[in-house]
N, C-alpha and C. Protein backbone atom coordinates (compact mmCIF):
# COMPACT_ATOMS: atom_id res chain seq x y z
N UNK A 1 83.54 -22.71 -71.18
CA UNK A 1 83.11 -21.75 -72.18
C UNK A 1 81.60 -21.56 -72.11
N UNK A 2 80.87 -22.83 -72.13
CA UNK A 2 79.93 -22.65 -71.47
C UNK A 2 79.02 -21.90 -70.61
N UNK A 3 79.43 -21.58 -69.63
CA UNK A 3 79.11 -20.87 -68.59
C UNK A 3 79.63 -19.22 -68.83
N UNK A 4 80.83 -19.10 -69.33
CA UNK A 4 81.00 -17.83 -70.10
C UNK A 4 80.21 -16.82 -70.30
N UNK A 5 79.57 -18.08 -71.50
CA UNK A 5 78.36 -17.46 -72.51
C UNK A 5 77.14 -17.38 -71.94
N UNK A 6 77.20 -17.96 -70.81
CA UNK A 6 75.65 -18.00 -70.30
C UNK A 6 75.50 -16.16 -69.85
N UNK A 7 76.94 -16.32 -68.56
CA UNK A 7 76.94 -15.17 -67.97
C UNK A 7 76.98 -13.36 -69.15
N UNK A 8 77.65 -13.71 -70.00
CA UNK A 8 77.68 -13.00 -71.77
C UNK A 8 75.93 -12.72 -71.95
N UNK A 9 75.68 -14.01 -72.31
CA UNK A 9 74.02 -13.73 -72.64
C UNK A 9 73.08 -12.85 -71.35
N UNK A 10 73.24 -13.82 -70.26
CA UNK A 10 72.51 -12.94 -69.28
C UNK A 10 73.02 -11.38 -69.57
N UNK A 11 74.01 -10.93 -69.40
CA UNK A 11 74.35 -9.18 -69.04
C UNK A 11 73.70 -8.68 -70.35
N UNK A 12 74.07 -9.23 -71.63
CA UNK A 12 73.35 -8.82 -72.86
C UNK A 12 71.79 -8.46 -72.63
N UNK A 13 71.11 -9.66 -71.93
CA UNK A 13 69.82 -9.75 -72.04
C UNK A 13 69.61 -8.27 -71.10
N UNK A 14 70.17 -8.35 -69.82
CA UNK A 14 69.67 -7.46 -69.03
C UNK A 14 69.91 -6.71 -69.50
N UNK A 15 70.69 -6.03 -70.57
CA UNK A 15 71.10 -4.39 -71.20
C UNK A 15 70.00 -4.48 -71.85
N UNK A 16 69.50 -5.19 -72.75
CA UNK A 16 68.40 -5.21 -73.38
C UNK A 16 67.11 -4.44 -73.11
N UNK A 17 66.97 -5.46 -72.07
CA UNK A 17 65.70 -5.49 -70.78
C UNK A 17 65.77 -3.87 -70.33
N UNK A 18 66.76 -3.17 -70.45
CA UNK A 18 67.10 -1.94 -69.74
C UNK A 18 67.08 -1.18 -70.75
N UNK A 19 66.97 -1.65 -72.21
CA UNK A 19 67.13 0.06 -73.15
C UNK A 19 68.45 -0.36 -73.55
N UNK A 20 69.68 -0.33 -73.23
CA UNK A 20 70.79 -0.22 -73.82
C UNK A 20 71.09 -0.52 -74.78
N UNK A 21 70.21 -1.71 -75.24
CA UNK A 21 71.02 -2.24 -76.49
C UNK A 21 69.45 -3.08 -77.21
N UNK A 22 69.51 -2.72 -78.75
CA UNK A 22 68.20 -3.30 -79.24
C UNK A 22 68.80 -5.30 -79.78
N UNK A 23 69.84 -5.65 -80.14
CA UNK A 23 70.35 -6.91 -79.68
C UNK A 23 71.33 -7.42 -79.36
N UNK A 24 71.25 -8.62 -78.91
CA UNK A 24 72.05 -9.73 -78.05
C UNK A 24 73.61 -9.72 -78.79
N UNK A 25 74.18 -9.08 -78.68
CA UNK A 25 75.76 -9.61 -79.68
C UNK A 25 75.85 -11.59 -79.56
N UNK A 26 75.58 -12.04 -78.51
CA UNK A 26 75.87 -13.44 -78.62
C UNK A 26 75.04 -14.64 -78.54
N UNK A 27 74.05 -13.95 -79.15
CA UNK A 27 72.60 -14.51 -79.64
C UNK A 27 73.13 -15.92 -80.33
N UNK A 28 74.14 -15.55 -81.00
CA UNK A 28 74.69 -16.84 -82.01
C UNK A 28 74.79 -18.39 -81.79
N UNK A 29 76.01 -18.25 -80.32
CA UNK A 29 76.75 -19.22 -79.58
C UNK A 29 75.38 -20.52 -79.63
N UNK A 30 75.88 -21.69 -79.92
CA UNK A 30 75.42 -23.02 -79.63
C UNK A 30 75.86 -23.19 -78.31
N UNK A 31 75.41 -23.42 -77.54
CA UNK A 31 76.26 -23.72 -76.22
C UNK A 31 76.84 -25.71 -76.66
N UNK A 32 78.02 -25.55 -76.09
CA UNK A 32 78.29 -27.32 -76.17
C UNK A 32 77.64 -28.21 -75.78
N UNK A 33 77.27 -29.14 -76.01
CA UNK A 33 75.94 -30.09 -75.64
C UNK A 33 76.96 -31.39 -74.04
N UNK A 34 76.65 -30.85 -73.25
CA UNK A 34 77.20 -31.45 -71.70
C UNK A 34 77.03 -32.92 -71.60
N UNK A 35 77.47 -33.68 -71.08
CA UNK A 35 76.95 -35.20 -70.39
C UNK A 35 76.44 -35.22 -68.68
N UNK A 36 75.20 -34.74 -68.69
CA UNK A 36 74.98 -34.04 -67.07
C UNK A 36 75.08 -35.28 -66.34
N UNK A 37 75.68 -34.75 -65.16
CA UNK A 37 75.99 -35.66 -63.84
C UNK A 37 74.73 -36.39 -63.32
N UNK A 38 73.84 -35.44 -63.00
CA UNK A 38 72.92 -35.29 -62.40
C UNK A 38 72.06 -36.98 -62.48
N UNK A 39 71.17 -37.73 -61.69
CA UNK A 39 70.48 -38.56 -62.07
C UNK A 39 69.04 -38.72 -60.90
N UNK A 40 68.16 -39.42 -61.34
CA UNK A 40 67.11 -39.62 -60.62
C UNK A 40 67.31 -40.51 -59.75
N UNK A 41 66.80 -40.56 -58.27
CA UNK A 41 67.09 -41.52 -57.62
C UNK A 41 65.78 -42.64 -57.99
N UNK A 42 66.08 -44.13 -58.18
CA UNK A 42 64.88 -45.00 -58.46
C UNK A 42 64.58 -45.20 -57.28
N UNK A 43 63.36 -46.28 -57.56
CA UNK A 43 62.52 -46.55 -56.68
C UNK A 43 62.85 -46.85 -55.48
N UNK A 44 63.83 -48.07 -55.33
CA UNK A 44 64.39 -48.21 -54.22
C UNK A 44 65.20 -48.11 -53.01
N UNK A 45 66.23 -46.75 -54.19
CA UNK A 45 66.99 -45.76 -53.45
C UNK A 45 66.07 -44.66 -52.23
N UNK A 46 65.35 -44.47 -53.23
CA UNK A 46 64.09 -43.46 -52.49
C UNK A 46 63.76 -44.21 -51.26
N UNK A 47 62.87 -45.55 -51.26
CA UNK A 47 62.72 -46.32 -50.15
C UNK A 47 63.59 -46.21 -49.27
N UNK A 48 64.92 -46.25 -49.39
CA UNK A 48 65.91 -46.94 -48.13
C UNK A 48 66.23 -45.49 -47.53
N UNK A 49 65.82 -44.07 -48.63
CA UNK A 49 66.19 -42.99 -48.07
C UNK A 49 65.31 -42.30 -47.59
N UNK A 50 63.85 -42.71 -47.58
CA UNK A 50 63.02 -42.24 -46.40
C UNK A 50 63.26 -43.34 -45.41
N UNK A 51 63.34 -44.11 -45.39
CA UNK A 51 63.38 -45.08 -44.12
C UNK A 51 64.70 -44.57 -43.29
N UNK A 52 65.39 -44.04 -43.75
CA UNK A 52 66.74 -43.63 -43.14
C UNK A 52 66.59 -42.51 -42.68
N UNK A 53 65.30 -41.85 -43.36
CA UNK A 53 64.99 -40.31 -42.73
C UNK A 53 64.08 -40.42 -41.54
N UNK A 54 63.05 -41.06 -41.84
CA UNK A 54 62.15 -41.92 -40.80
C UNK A 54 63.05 -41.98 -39.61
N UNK A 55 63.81 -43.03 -39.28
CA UNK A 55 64.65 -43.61 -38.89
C UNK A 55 65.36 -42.37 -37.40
N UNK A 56 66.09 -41.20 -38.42
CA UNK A 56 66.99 -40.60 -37.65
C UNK A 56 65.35 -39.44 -37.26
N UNK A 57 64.73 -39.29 -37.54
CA UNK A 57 63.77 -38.05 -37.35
C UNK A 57 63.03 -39.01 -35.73
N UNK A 58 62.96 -40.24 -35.73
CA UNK A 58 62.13 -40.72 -35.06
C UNK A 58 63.45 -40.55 -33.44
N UNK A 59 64.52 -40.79 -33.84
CA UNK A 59 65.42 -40.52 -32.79
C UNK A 59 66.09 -39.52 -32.53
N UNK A 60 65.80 -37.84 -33.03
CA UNK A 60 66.81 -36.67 -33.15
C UNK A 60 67.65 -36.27 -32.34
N UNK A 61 68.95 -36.08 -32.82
CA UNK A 61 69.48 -35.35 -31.67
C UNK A 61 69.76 -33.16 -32.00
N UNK A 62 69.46 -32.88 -33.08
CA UNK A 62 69.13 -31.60 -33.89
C UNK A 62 67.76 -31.49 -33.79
N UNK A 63 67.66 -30.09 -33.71
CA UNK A 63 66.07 -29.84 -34.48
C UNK A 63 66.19 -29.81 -36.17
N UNK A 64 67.18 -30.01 -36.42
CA UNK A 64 66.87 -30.41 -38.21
C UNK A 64 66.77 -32.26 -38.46
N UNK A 65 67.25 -32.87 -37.39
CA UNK A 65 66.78 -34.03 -37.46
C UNK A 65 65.89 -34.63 -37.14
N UNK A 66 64.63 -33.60 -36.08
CA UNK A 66 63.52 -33.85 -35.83
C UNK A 66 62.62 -33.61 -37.03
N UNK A 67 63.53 -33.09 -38.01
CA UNK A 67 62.07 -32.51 -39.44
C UNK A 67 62.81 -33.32 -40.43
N UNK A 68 63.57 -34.05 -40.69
CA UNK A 68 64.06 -34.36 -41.78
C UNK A 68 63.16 -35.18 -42.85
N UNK A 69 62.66 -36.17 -42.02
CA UNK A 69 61.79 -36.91 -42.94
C UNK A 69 60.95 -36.05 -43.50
N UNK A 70 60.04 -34.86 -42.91
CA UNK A 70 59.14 -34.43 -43.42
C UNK A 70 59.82 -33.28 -44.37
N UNK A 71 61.07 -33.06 -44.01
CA UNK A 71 61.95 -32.25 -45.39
C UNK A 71 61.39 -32.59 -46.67
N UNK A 72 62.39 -34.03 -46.50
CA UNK A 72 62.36 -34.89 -47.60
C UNK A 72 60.96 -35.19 -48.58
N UNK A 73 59.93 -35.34 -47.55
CA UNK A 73 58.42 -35.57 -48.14
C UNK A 73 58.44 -34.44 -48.37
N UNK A 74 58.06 -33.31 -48.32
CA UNK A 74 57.75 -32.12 -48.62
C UNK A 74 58.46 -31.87 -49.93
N UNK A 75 59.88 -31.56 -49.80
CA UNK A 75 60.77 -31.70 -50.87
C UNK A 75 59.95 -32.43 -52.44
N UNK A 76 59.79 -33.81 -51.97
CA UNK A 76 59.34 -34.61 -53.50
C UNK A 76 58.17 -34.55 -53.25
N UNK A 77 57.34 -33.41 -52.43
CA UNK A 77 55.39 -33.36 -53.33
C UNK A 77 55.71 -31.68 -53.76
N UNK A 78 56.59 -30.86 -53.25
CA UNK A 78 56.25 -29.67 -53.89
C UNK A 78 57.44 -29.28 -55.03
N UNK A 79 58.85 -29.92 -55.09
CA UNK A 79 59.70 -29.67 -56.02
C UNK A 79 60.65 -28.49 -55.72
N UNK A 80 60.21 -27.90 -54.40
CA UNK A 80 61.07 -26.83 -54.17
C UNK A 80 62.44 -26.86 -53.60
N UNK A 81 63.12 -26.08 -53.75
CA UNK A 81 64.86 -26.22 -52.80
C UNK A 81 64.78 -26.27 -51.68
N UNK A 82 65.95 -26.91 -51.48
CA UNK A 82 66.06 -26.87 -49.70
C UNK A 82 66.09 -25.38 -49.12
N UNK A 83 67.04 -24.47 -50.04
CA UNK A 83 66.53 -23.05 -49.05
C UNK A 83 65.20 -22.68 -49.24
N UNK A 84 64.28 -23.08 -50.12
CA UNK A 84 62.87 -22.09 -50.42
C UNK A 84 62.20 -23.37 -48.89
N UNK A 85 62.55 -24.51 -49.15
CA UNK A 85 61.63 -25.16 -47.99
C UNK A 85 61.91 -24.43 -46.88
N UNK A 86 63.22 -24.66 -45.90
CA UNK A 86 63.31 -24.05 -44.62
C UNK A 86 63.37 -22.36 -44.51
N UNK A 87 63.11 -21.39 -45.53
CA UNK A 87 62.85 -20.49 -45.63
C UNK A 87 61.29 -20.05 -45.56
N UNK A 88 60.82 -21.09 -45.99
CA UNK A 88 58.94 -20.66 -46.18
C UNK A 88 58.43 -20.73 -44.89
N UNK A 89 57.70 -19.54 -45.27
CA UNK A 89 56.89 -19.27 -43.99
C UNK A 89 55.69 -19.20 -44.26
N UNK A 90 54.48 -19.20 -43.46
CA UNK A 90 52.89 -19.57 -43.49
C UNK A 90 52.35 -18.67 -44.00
N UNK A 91 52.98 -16.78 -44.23
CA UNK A 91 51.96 -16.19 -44.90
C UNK A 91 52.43 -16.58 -46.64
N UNK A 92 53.16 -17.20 -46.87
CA UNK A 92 53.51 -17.63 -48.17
C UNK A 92 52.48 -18.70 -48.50
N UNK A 93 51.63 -19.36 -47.69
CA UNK A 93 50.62 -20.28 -48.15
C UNK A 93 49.34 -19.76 -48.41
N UNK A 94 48.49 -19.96 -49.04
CA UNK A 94 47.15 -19.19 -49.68
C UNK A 94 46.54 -20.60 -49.96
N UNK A 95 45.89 -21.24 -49.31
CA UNK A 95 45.01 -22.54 -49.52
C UNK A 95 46.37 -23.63 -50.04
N UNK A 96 46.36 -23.89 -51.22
CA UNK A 96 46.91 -24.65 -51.91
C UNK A 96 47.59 -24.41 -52.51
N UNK A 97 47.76 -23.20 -52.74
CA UNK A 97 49.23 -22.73 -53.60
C UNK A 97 50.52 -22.04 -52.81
N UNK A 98 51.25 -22.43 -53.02
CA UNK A 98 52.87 -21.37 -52.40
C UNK A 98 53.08 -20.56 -53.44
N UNK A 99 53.16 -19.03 -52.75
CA UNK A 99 54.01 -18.11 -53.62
C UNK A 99 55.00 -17.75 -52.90
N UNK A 100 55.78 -17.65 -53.68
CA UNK A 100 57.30 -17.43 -52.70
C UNK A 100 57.99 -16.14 -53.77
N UNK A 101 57.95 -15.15 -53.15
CA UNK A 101 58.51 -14.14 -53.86
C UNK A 101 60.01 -14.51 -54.34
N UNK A 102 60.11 -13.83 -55.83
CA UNK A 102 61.20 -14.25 -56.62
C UNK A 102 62.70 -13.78 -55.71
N UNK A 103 62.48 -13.04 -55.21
CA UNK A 103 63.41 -12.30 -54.15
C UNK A 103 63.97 -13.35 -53.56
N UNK A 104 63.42 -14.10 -52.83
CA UNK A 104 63.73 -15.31 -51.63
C UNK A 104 64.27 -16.45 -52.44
N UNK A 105 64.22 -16.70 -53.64
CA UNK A 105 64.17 -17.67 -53.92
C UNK A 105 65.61 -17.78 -54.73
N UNK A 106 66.28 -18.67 -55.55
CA UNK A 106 67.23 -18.84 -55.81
C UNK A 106 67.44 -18.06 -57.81
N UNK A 107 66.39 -18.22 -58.15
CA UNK A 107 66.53 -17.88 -59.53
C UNK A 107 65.69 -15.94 -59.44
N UNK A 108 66.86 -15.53 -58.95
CA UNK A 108 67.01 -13.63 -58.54
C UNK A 108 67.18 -13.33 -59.84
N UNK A 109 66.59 -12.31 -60.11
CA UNK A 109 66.81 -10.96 -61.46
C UNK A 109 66.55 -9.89 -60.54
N UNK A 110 67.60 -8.64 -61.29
CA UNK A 110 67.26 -8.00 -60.95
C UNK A 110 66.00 -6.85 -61.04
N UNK A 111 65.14 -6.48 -60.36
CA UNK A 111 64.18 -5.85 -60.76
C UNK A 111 64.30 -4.10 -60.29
N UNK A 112 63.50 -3.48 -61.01
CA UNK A 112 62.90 -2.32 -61.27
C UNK A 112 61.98 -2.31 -60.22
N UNK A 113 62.12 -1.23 -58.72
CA UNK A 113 61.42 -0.93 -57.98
C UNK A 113 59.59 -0.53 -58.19
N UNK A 114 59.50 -0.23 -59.60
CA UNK A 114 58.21 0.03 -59.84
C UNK A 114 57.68 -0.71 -60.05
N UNK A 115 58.54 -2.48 -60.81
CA UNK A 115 57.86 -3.54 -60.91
C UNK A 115 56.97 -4.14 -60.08
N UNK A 116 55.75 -5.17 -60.29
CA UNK A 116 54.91 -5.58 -59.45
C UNK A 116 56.55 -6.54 -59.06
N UNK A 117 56.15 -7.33 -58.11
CA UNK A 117 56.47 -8.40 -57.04
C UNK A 117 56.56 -9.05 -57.88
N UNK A 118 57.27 -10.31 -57.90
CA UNK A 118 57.05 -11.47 -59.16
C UNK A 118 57.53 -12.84 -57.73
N UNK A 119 56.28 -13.90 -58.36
CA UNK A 119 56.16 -14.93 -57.76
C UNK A 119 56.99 -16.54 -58.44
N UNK A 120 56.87 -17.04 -57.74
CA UNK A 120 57.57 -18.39 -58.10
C UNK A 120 56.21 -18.95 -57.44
N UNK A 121 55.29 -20.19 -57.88
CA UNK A 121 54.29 -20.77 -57.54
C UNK A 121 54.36 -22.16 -56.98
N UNK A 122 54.06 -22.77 -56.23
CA UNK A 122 53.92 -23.85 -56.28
C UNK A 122 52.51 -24.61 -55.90
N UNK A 123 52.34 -25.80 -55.64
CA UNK A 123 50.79 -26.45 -55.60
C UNK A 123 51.47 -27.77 -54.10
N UNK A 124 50.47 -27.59 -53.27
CA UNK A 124 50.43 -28.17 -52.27
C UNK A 124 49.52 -29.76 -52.18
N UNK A 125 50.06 -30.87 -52.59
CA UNK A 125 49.19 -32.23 -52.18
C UNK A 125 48.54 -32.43 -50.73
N UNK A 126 48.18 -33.77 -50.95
CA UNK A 126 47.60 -33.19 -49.75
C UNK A 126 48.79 -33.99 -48.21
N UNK A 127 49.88 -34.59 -48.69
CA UNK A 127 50.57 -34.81 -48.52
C UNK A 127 51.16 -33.59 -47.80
N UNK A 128 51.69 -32.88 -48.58
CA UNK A 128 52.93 -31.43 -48.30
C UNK A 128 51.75 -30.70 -47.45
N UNK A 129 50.33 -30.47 -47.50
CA UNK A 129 49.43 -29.59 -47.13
C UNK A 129 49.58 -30.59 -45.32
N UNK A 130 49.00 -32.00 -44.92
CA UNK A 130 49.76 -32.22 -43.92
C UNK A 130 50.80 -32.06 -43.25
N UNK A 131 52.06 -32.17 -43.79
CA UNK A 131 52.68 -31.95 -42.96
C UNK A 131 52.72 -30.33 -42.71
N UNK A 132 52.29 -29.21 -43.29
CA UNK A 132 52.54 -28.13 -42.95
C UNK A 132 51.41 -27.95 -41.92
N UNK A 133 50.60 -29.31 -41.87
CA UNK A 133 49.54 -28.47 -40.86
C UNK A 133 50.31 -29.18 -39.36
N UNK A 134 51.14 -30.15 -39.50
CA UNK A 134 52.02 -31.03 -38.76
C UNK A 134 52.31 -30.39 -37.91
N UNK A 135 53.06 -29.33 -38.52
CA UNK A 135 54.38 -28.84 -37.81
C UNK A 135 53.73 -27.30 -37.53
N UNK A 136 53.49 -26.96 -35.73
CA UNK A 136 52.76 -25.79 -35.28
C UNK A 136 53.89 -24.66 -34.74
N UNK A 137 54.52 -24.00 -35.94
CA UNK A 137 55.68 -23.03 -35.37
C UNK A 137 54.58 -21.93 -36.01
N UNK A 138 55.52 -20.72 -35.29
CA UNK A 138 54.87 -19.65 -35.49
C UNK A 138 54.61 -19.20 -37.00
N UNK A 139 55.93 -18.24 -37.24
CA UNK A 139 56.02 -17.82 -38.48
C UNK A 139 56.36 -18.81 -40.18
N UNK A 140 57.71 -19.29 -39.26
CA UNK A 140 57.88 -20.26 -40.69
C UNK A 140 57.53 -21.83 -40.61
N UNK A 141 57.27 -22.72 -41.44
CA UNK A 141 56.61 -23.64 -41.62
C UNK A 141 57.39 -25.33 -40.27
N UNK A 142 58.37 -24.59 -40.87
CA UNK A 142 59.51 -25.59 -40.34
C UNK A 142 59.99 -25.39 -38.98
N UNK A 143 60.43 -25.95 -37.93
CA UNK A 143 60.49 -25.06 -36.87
C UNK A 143 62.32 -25.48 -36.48
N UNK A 144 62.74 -24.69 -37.15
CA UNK A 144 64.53 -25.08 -36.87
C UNK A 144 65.04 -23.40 -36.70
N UNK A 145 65.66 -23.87 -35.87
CA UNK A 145 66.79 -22.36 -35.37
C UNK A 145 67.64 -21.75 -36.44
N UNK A 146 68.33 -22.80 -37.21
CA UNK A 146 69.32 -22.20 -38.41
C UNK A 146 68.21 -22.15 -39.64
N UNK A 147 68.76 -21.12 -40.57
CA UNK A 147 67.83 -21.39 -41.63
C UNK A 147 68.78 -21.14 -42.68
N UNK A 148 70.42 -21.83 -42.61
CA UNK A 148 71.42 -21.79 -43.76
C UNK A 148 71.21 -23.16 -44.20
N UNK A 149 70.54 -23.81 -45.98
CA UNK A 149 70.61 -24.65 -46.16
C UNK A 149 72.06 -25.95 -46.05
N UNK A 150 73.06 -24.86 -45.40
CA UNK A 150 74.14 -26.31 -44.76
C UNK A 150 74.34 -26.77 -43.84
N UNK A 151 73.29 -26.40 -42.77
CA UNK A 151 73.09 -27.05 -41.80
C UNK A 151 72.63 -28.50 -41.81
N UNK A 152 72.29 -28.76 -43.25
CA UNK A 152 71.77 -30.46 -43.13
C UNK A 152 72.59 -31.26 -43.51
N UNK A 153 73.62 -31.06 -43.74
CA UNK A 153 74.47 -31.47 -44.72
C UNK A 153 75.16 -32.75 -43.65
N UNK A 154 75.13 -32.91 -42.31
CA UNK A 154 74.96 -33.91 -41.69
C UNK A 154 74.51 -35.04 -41.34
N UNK A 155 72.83 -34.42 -41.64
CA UNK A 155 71.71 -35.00 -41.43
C UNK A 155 71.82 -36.03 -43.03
N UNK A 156 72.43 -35.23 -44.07
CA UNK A 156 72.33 -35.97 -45.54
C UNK A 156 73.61 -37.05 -45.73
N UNK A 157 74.39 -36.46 -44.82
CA UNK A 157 75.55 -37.50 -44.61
C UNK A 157 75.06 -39.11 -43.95
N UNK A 158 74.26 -38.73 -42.86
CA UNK A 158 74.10 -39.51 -41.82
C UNK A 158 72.63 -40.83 -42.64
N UNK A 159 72.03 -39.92 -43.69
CA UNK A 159 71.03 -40.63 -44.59
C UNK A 159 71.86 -41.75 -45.50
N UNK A 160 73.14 -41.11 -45.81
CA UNK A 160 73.80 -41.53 -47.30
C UNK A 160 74.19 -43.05 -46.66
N UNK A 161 74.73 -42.91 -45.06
CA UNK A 161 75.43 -43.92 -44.75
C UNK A 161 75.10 -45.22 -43.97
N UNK A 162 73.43 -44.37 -43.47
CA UNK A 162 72.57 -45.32 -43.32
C UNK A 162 71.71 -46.06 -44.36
N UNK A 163 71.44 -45.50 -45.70
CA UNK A 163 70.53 -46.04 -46.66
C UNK A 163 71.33 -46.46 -47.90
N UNK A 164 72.27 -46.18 -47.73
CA UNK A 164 73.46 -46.94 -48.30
C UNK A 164 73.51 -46.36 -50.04
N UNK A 165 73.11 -45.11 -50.19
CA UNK A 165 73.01 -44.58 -51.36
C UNK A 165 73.97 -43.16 -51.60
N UNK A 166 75.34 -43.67 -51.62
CA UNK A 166 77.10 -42.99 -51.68
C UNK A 166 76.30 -41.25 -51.76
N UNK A 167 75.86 -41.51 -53.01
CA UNK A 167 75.78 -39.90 -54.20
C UNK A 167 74.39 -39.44 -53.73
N UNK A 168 73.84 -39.53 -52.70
CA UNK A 168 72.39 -38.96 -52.55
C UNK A 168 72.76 -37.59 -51.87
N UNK A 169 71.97 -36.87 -52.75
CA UNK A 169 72.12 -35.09 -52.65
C UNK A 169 70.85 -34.37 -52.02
N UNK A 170 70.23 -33.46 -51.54
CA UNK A 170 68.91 -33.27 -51.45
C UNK A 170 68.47 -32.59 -52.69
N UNK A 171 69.12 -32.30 -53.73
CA UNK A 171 68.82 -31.52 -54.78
C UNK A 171 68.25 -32.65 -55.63
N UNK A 172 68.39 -34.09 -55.63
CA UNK A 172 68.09 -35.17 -56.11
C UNK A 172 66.63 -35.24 -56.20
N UNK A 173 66.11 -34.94 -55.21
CA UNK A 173 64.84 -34.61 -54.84
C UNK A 173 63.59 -34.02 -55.46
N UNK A 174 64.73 -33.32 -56.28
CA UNK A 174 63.50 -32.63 -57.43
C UNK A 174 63.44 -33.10 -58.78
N UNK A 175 64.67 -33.92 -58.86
CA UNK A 175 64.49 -34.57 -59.81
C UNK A 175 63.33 -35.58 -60.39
């Protein structure tokens, strides 16, 4: 029901947003209060799962297993998704900040062609700012042939069973 109402509210909002309608009919709804799955990986999970990234990156047999470790680092200094990571490309960097047009990115609205561009931001350590200076591909940051975030889904298998952490997701990451 949940999710229902989300999708309810969104179309409301966007009629809104558009003129159609001055309010929300389901402005009301409490949404049900969830028990989320979701959890942080601690300290030591993290450890055994860069060492496991370390590990297979130092021996690849993929070009996504030659970048994995630096996925992963990248991943927990900038907070972004796995598609905005292997999607970003170098004119998206401006010193220290990533803008990654809302377009590319996973949280899409639809926009009004006259609208400016709308950005999603991020901030580069000096961590994430290394490895992008690391890795010398042309256009995008990362240098892998596929750029469908399920192509790793091997590479995350092959982490889970070496670092011995069952439920490790890369979405964990931003947690």
């Amino acid at each position: 029901v949940n999710r229902y109402f989300e999708i309810l509210r969104h179309i409301f909002n966007q009629a809104m947003e558009d003129g159609y309608l001055k309010k929300n009919p389901v402005h009301f709804y409490q949404p049900f209060r969830e028990t989320g799955t979701r959890r942080e990986l601690n300290d030591d999970e993290l450890k055994r799962i860069l060492a496991a990234a370390q590990s297979i990156q130092s021996n690849p047999r993929t070009n996504i297993q030659a970048v994995i470790y630096d996925l992963i680092v990248f991943a927990l200094s900038t907070g972004l998704r796995l598609s905005e990571i292997i999607g970003l490309k170098r004119e998206h960097i401006n010193g220290e900040i990533i803008s990654l047009p809302i377009t590319s990115t996973k949280s899409k609205r639809r926009t009004d062609v006259r609208q400016a561009v709308r950005y999603r931001l991020a901030v580069l350590n000096d961590t994430a700012r290394a490895i992008v200076e690391k890795h010398d591909s042309k256009d995008y940051v990362f240098p892998i042939n596929n750029r469908d975030p399920n192509v790793i889904s091997r590479s995350i298998k092959k982490i889970r069973k070496l670092s011995g952490v069952a439920d490790f997701t890369f979405h964990q990451l931003r947690h």
